[in-house]
N, C-alpha and C. Protein backbone atom coordinates (compact mmCIF):
# COMPACT_ATOMS: atom_id res chain seq x y z
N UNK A 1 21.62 -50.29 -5.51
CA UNK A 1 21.53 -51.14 -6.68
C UNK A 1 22.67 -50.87 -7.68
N UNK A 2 23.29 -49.42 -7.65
CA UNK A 2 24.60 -49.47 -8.55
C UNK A 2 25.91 -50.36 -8.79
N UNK A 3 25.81 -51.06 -6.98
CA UNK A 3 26.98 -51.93 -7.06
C UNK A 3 26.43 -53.25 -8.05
N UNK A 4 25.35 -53.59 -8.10
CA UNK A 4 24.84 -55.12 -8.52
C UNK A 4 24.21 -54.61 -9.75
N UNK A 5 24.21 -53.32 -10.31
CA UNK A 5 23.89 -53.04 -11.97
C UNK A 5 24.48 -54.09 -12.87
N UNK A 6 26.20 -53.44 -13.03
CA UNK A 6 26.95 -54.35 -14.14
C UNK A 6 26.31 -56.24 -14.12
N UNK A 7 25.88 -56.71 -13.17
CA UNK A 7 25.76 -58.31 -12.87
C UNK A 7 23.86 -58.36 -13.20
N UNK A 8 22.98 -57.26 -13.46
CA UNK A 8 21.84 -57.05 -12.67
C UNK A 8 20.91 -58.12 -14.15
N UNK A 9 21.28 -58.45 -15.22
CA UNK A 9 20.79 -59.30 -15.94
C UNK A 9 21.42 -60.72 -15.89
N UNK A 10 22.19 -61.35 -15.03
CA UNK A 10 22.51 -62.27 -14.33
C UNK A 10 21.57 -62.83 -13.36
N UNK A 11 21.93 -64.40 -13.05
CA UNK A 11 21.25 -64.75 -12.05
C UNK A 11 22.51 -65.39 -10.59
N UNK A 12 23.14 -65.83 -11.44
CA UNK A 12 23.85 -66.48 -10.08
C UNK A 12 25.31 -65.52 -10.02
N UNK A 13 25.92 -65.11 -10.85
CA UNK A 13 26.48 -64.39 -10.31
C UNK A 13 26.34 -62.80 -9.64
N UNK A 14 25.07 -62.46 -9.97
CA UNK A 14 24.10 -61.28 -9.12
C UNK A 14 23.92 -61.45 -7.59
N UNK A 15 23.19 -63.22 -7.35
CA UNK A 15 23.25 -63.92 -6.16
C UNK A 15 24.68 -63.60 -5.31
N UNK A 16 25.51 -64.04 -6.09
CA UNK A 16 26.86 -63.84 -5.29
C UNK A 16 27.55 -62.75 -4.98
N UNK A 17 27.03 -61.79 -5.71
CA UNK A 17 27.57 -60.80 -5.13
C UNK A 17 26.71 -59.77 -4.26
N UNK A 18 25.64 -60.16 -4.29
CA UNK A 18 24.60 -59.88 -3.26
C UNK A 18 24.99 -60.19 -2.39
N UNK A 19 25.15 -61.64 -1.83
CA UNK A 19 25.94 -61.99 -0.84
C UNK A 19 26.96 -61.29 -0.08
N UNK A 20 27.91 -61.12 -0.76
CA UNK A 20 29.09 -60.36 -0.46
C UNK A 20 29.11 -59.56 0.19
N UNK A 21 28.24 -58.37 -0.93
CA UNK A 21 27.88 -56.86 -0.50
C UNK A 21 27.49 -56.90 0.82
N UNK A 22 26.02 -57.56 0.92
CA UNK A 22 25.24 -57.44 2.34
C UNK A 22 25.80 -57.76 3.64
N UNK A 23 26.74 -58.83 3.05
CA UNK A 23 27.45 -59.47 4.05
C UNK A 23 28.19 -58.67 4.76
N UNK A 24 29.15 -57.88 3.98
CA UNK A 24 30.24 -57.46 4.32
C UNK A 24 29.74 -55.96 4.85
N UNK A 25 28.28 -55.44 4.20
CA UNK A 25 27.56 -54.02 5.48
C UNK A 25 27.11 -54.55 6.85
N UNK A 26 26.86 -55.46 6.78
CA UNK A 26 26.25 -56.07 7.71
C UNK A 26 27.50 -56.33 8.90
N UNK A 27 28.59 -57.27 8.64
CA UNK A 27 29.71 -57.53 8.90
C UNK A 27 30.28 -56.11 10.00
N UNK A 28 30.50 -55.26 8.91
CA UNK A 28 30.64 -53.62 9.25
C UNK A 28 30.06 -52.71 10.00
N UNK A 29 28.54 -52.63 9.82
CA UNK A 29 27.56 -52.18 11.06
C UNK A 29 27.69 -52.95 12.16
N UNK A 30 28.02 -53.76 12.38
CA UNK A 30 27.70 -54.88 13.56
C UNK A 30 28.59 -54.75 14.32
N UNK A 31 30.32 -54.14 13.65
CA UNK A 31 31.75 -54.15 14.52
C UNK A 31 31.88 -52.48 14.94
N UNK A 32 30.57 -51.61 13.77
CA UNK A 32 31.00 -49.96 14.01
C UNK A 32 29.65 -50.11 15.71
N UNK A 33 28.03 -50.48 15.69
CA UNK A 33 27.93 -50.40 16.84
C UNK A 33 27.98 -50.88 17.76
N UNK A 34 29.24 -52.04 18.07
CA UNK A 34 29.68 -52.66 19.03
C UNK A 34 31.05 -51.58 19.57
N UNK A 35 31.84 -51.05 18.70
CA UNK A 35 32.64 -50.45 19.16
C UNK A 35 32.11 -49.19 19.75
N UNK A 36 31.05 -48.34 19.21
CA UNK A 36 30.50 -47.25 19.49
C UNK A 36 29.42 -46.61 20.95
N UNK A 37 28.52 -48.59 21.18
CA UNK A 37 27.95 -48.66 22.71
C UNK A 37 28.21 -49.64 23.04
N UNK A 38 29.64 -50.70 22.93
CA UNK A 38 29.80 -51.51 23.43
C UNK A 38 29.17 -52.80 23.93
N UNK A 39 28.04 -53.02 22.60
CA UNK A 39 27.37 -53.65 23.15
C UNK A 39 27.08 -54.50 21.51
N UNK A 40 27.21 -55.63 21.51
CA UNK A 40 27.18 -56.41 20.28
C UNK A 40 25.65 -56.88 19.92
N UNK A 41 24.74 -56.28 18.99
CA UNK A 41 22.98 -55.98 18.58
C UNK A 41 22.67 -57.20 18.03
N UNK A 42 23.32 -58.37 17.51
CA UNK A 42 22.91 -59.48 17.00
C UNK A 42 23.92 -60.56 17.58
N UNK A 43 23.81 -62.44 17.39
CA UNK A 43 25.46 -62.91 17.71
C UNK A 43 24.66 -64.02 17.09
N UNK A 44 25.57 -64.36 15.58
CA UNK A 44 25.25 -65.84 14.80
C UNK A 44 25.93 -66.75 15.46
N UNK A 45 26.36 -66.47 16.60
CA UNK A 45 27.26 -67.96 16.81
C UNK A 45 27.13 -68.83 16.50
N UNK A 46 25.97 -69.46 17.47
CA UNK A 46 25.01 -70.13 17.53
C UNK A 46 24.89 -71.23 15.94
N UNK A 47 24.85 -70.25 14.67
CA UNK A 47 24.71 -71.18 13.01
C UNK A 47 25.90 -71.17 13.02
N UNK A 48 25.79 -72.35 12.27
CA UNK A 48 27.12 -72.96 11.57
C UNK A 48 27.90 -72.04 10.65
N UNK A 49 28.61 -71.85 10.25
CA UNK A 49 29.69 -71.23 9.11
C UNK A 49 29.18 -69.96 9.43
N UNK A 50 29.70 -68.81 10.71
CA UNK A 50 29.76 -67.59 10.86
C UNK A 50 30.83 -66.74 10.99
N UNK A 51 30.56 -65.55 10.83
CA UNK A 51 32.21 -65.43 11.09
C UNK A 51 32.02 -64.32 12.15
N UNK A 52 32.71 -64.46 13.48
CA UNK A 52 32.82 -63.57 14.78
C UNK A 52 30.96 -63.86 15.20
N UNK A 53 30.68 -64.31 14.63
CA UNK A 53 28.69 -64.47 15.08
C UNK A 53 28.24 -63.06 14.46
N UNK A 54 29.01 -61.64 13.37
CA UNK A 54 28.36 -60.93 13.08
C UNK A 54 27.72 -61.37 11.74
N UNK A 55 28.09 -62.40 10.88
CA UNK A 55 27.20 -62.86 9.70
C UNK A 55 27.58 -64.05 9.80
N UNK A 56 26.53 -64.83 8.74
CA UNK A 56 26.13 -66.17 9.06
C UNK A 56 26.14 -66.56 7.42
N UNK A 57 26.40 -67.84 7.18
CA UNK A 57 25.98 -68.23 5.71
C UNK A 57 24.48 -68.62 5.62
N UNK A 58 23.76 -68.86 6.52
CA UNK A 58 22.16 -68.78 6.13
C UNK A 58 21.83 -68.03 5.91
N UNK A 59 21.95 -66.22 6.89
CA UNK A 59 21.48 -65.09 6.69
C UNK A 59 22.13 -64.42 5.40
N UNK A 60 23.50 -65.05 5.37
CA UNK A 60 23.83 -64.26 3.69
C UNK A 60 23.16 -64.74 2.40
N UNK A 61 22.87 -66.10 2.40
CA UNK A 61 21.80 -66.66 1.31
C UNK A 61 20.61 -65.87 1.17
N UNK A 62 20.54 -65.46 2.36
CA UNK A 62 18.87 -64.82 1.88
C UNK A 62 18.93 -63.49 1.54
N UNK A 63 20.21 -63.15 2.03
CA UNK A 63 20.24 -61.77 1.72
C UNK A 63 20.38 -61.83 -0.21
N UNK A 64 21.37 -62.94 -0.43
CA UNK A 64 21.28 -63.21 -1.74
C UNK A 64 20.22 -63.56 -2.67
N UNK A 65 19.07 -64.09 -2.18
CA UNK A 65 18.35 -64.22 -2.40
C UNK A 65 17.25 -63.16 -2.81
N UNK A 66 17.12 -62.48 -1.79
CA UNK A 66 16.75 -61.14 -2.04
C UNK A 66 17.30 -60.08 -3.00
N UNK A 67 18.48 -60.12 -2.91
CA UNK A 67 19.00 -58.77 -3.51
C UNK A 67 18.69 -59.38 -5.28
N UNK A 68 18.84 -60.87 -5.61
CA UNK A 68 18.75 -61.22 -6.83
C UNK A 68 17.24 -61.09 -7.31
N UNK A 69 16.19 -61.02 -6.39
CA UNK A 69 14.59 -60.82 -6.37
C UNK A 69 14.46 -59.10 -6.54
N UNK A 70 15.14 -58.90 -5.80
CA UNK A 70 14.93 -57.27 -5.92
C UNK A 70 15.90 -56.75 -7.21
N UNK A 71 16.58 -57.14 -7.72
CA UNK A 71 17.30 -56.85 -9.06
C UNK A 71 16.74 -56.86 -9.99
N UNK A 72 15.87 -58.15 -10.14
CA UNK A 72 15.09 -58.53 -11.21
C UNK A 72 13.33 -58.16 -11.49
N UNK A 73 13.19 -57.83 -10.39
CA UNK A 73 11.92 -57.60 -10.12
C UNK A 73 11.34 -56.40 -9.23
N UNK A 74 11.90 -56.29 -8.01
CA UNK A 74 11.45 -54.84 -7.41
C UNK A 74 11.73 -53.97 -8.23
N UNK A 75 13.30 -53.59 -8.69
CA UNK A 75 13.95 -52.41 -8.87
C UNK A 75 13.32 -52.35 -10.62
N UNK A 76 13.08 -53.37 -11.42
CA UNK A 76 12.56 -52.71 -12.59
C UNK A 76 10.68 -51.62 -12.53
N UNK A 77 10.21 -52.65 -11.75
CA UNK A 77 8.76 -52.17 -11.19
C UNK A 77 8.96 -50.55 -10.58
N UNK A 78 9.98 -50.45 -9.50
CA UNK A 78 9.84 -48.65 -9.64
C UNK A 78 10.23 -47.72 -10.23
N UNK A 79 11.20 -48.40 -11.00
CA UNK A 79 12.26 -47.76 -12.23
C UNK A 79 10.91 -47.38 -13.27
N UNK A 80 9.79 -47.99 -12.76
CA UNK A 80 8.54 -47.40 -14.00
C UNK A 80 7.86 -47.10 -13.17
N UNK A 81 8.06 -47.28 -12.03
CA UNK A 81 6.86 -46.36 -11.06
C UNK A 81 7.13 -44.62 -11.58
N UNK A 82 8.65 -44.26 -11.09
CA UNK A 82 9.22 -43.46 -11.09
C UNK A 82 9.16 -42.46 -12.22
N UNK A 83 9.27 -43.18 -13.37
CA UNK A 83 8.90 -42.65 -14.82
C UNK A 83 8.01 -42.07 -14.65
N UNK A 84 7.08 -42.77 -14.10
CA UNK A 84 5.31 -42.57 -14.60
C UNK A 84 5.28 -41.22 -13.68
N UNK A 85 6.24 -41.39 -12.29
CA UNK A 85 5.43 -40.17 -11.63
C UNK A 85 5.90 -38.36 -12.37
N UNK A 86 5.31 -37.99 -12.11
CA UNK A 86 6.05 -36.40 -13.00
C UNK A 86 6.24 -35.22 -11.94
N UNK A 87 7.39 -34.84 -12.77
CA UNK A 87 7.73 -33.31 -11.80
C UNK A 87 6.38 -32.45 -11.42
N UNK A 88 6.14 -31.68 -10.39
CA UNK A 88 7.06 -31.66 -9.49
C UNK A 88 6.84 -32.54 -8.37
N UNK A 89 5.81 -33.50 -8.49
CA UNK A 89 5.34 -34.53 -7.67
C UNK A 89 6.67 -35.62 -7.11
N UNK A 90 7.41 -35.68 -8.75
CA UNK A 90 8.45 -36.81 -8.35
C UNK A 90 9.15 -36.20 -7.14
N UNK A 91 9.78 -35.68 -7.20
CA UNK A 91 10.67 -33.94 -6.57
C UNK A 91 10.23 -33.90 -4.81
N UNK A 92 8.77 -33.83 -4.59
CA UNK A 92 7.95 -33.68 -3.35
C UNK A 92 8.20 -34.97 -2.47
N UNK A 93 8.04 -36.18 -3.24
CA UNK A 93 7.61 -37.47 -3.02
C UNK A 93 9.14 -37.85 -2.55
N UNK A 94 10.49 -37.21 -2.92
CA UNK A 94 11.57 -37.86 -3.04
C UNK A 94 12.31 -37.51 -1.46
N UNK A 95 11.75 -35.73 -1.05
CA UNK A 95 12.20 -34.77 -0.39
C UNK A 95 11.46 -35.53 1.00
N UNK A 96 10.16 -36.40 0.40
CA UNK A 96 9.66 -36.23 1.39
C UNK A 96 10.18 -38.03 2.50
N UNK A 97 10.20 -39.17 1.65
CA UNK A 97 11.02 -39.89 2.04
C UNK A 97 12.35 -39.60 2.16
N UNK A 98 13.49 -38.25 1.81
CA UNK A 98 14.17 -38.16 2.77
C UNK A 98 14.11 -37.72 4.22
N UNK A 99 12.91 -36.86 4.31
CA UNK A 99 12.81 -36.83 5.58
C UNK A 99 12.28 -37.49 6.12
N UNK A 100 11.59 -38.82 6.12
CA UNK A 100 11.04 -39.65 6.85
C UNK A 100 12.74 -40.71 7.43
N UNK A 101 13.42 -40.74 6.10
CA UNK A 101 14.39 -41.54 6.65
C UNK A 101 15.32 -40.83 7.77
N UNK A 102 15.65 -39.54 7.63
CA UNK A 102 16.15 -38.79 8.30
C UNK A 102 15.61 -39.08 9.57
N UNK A 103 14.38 -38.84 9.63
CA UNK A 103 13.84 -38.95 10.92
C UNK A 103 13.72 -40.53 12.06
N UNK A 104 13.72 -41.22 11.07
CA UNK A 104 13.81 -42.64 11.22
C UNK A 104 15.23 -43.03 11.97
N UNK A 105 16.25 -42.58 11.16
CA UNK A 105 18.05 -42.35 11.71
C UNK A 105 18.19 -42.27 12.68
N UNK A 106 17.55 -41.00 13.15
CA UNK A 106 17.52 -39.98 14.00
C UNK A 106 17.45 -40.20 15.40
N UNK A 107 15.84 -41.33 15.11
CA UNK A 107 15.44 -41.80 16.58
C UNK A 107 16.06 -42.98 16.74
N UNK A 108 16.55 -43.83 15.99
CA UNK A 108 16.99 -45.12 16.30
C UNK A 108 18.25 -45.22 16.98
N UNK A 109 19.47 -43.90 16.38
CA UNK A 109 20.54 -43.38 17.07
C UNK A 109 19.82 -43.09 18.43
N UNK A 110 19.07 -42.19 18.85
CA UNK A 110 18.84 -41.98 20.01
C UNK A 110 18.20 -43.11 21.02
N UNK A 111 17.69 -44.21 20.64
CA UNK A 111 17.44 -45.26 21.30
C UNK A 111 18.33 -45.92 21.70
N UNK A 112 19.45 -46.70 20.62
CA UNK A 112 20.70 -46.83 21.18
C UNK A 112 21.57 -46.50 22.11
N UNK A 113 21.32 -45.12 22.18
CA UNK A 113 21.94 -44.29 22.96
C UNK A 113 21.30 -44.41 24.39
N UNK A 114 20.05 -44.10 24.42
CA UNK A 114 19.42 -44.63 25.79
C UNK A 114 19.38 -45.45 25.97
N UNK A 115 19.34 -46.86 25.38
CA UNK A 115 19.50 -48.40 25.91
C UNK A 115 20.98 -48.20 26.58
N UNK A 116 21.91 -47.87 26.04
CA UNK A 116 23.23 -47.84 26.35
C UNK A 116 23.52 -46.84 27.80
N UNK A 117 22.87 -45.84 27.99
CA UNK A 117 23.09 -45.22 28.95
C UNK A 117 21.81 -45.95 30.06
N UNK A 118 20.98 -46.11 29.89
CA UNK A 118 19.64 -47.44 30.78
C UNK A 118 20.83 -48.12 31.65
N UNK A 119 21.89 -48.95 30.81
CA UNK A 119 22.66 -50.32 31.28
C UNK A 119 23.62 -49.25 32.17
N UNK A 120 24.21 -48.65 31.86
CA UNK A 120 25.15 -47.80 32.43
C UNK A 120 24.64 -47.44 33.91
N UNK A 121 23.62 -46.66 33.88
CA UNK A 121 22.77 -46.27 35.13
C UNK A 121 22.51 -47.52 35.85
N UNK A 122 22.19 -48.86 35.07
CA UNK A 122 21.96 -50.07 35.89
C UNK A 122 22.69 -50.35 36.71
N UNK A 123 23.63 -50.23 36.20
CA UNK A 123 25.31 -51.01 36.88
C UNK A 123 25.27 -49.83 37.93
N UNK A 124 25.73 -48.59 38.02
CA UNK A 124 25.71 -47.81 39.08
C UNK A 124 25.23 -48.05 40.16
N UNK A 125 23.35 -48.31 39.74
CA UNK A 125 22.79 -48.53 40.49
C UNK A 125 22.78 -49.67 41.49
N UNK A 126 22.99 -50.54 41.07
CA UNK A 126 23.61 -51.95 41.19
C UNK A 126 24.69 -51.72 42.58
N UNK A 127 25.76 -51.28 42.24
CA UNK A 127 26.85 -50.47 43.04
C UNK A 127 26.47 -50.00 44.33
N UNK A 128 25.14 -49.03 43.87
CA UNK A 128 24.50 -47.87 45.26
C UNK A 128 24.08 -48.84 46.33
N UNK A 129 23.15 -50.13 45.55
CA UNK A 129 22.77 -50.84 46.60
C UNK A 129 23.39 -51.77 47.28
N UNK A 130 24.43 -52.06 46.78
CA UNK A 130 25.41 -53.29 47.36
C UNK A 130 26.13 -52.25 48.84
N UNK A 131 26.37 -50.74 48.05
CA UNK A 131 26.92 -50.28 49.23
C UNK A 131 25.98 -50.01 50.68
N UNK A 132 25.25 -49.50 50.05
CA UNK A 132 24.11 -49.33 51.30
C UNK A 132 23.59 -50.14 51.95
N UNK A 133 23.42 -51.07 51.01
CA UNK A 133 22.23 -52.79 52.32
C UNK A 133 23.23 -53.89 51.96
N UNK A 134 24.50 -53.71 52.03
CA UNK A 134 25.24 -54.88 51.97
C UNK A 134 25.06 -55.34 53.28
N UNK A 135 24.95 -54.61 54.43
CA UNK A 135 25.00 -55.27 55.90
C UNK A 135 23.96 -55.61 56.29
N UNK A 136 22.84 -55.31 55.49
CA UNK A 136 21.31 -55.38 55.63
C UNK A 136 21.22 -57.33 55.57
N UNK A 137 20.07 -57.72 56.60
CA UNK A 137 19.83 -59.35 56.35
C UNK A 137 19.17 -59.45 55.26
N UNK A 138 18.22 -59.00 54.96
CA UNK A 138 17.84 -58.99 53.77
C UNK A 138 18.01 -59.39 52.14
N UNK A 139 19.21 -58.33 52.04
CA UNK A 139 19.79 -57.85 51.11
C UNK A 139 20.72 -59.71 50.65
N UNK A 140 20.97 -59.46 49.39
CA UNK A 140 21.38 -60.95 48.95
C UNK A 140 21.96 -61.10 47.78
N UNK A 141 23.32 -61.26 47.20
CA UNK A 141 23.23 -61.22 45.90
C UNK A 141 22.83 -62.34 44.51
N UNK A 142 21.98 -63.27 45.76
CA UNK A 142 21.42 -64.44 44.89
C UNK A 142 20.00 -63.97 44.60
N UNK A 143 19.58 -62.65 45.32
CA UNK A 143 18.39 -62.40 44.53
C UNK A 143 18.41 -61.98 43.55
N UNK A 144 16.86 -62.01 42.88
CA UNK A 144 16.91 -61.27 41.37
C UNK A 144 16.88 -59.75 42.03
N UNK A 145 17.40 -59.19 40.84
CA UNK A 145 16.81 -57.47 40.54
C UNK A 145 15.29 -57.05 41.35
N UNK A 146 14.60 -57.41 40.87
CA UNK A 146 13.54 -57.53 41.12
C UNK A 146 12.85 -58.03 42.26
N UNK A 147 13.44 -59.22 42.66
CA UNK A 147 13.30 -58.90 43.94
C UNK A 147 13.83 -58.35 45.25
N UNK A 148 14.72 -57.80 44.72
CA UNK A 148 15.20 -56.95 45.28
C UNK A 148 15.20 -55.67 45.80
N UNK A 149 14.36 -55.61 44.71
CA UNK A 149 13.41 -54.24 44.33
C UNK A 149 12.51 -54.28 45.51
N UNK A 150 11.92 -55.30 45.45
CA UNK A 150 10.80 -55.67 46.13
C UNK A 150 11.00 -55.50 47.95
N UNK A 151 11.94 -56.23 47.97
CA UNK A 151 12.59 -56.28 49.24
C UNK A 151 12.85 -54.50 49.94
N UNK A 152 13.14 -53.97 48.70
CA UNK A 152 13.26 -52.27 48.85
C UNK A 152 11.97 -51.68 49.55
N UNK A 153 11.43 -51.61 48.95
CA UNK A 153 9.85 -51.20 49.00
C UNK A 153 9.44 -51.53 50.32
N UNK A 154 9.55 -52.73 50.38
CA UNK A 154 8.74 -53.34 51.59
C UNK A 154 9.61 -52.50 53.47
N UNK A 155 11.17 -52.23 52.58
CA UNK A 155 11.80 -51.95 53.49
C UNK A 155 11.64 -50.49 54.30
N UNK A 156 11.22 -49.19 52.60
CA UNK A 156 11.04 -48.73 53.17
C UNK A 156 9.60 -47.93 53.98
N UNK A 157 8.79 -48.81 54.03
CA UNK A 157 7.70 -48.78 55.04
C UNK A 157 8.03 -48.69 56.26
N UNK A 158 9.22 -49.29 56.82
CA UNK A 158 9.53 -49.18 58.29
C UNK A 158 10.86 -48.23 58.62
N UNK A 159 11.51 -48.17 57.45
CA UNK A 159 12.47 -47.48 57.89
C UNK A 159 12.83 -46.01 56.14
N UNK A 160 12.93 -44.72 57.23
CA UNK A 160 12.96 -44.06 55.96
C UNK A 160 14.22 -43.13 56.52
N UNK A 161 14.60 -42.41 55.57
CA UNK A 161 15.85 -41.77 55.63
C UNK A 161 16.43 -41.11 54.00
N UNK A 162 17.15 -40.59 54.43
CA UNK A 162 17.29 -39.53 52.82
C UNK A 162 17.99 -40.78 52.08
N UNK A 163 18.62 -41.33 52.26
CA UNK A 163 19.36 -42.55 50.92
C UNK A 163 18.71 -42.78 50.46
N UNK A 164 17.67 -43.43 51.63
CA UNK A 164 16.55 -44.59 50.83
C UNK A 164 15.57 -43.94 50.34
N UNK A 165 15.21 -43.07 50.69
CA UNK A 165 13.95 -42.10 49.63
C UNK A 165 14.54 -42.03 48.47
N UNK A 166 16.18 -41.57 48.40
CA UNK A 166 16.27 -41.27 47.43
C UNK A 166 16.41 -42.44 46.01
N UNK A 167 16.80 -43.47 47.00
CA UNK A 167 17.03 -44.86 45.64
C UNK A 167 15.27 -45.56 45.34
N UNK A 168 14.60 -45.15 46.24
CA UNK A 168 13.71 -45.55 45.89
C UNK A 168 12.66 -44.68 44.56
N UNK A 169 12.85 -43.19 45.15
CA UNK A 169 12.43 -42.17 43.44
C UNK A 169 13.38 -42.93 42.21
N UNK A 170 14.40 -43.22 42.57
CA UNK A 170 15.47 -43.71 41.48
C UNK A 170 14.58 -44.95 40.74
N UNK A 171 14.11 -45.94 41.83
CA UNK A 171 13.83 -47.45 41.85
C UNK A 171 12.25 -47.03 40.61
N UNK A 172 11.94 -46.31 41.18
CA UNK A 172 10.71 -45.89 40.07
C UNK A 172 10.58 -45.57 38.58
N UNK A 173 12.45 -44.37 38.52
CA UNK A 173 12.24 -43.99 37.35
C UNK A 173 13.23 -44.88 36.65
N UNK A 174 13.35 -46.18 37.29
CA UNK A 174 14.26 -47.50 36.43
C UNK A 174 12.60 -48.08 36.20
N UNK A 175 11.97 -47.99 36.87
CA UNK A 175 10.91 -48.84 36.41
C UNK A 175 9.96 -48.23 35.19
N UNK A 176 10.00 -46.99 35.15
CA UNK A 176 9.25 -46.63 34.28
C UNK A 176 10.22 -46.39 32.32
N UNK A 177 11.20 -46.52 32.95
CA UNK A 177 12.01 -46.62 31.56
C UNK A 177 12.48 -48.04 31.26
N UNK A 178 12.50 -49.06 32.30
CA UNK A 178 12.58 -50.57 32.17
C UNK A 178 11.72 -51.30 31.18
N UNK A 179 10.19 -50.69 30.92
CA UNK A 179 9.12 -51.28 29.77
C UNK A 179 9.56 -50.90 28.71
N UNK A 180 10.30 -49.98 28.04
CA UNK A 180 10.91 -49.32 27.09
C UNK A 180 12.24 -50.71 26.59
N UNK A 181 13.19 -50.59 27.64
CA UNK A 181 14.23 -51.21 27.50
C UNK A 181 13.89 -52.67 27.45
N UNK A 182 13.29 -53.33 28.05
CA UNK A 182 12.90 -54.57 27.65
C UNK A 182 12.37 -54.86 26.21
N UNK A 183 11.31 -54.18 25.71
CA UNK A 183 10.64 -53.79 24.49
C UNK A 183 11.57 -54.01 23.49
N UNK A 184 13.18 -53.30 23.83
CA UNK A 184 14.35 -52.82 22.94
C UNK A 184 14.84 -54.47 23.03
N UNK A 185 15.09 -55.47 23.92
CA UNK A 185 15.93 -56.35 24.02
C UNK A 185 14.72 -57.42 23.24
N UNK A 186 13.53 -57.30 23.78
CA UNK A 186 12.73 -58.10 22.90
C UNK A 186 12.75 -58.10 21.27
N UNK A 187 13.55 -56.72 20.29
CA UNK A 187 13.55 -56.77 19.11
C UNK A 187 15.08 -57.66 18.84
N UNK A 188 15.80 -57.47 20.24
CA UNK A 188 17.77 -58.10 19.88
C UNK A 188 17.61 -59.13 20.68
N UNK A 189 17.12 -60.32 20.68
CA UNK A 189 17.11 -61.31 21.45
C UNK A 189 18.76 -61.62 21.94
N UNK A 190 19.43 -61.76 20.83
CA UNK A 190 20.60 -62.23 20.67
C UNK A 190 21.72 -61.50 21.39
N UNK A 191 20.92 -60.17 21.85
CA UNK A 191 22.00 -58.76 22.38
C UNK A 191 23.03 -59.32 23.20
N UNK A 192 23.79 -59.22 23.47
CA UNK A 192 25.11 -59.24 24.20
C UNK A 192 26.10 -57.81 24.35
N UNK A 193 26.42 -58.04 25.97
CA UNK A 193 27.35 -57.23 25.98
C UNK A 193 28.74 -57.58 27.16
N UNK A 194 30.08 -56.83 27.12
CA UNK A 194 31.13 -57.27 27.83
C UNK A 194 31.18 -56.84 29.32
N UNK A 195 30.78 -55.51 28.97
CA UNK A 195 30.39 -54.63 29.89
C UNK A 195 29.53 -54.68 31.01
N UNK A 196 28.03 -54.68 30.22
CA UNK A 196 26.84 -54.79 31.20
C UNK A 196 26.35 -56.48 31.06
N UNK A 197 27.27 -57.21 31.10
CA UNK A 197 26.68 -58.31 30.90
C UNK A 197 25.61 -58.66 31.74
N UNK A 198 25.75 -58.64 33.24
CA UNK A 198 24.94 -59.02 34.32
C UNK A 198 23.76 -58.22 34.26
N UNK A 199 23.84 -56.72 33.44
CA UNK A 199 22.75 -55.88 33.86
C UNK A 199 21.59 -56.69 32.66
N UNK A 200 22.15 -57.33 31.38
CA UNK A 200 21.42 -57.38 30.36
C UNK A 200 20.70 -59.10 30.90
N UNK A 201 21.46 -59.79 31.87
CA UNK A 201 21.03 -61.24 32.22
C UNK A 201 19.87 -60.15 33.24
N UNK A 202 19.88 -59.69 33.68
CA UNK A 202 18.61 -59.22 34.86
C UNK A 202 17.48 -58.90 33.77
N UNK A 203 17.35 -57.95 32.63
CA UNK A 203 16.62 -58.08 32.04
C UNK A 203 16.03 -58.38 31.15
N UNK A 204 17.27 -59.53 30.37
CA UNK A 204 16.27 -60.88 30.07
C UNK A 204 15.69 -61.83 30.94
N UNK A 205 16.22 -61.86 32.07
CA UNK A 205 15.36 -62.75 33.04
C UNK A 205 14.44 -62.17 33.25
N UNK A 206 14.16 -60.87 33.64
CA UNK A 206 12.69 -60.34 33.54
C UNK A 206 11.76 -60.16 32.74
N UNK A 207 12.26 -60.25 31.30
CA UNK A 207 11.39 -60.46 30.41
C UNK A 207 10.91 -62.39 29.78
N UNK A 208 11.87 -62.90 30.27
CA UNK A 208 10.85 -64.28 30.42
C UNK A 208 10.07 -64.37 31.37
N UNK A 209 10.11 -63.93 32.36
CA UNK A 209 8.52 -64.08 33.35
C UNK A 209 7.76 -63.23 32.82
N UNK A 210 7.98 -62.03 31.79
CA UNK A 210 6.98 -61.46 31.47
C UNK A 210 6.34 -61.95 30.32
């Protein structure tokens, strides 16, 4: 709120620079974790007047909108919450939402991080099987993931051998971290990436049949 103080008994030029501000963190987070997991978390293309698809002039209105609501109205309401509360309570209460945010940071970095290494392992995996059952009749690269998967399974009932045991323990522990990662793409509809593009089309296609 320090940047939008000097403007903070204003209305429209508070708006506008609300705008700005949000815009331009927003703008900034969006190019630091695309460069960082290569993988772009939102894309405005799609609205009119965006710029690169990381902000949008609808989503900056509201951000303006907000920040001029919260200027005028949130931030005076705890500015007397705050008063009212007294040492050493204020002190406890302050220590203690830093560590909630801390902790909050904390795990969201590390989700990132495993969505990003999930896609990584995908693609590999991806790789293992093209090499192994490329000669297989079966095997197809017009199937889905999934059924492919499927096709696995079924395969190895008749035929076993150390590869295939082993992609198949693999095939399991993609499946059991796959409800996770879908979960993650269900909050970034919009996710895109350059990289894992194909791995991220397999599991949005699996999450519309789901």
């Amino acid at each position: 709120m320090s940047v939008l103080e000097p403007l903070s008994s204003t209305w429209i030029p508070l708006f506008l620079l609300s705008m700005v501000v949000t815009s331009v963190l927003e703008y900034i987070t969006s190019w630091i974790l695309e460069k960082l997991f290569d993988t772009k978390w939102w894309d405005y293309s799609h609205y009119k007047l965006n710029i690169k698809g990381r902000v949008c002039l609808l989503n900056s209105t509201l951000f303006g909108l907000m920040g001029m609501l919260a200027s005028h109205f949130v931030h005076p309401f705890l500015m007397k919450l705050v008063t009212w509360i007294k040492e050493p309570l204020a002190t406890y209460l302050a220590m203690g939402l830093a560590v909630i945010l801390s902790v909050d940071f904390i795990f969201t970095i590390r989700k990132l991080i495993n969505f990003s290494t999930y896609l990584a392992k995908l693609e590999e995996f991806n790789e293992t099987l093209k090499t192994h059952f490329i000669n297989e009749a079966w095997f197809n690269n017009s199937l889905s993931f999934e059924e492919i998967l499927q096709n696995l399974r079924e395969k190895t009932k008749q035929k076993s051998d150390e590869v295939t045991a082993t992609i198949m323990r693999r095939i399991e522990s993609f499946t059991n971290a796959q409800k996770k990662t879908i979960s993650f793409i269900n909050n970034f509809p919009t996710i895109t990436s350059n990289r894992y593009k194909s791995q991220l089309e397999q599991l949005k296609e699996l999450l519309k049949k789901k």
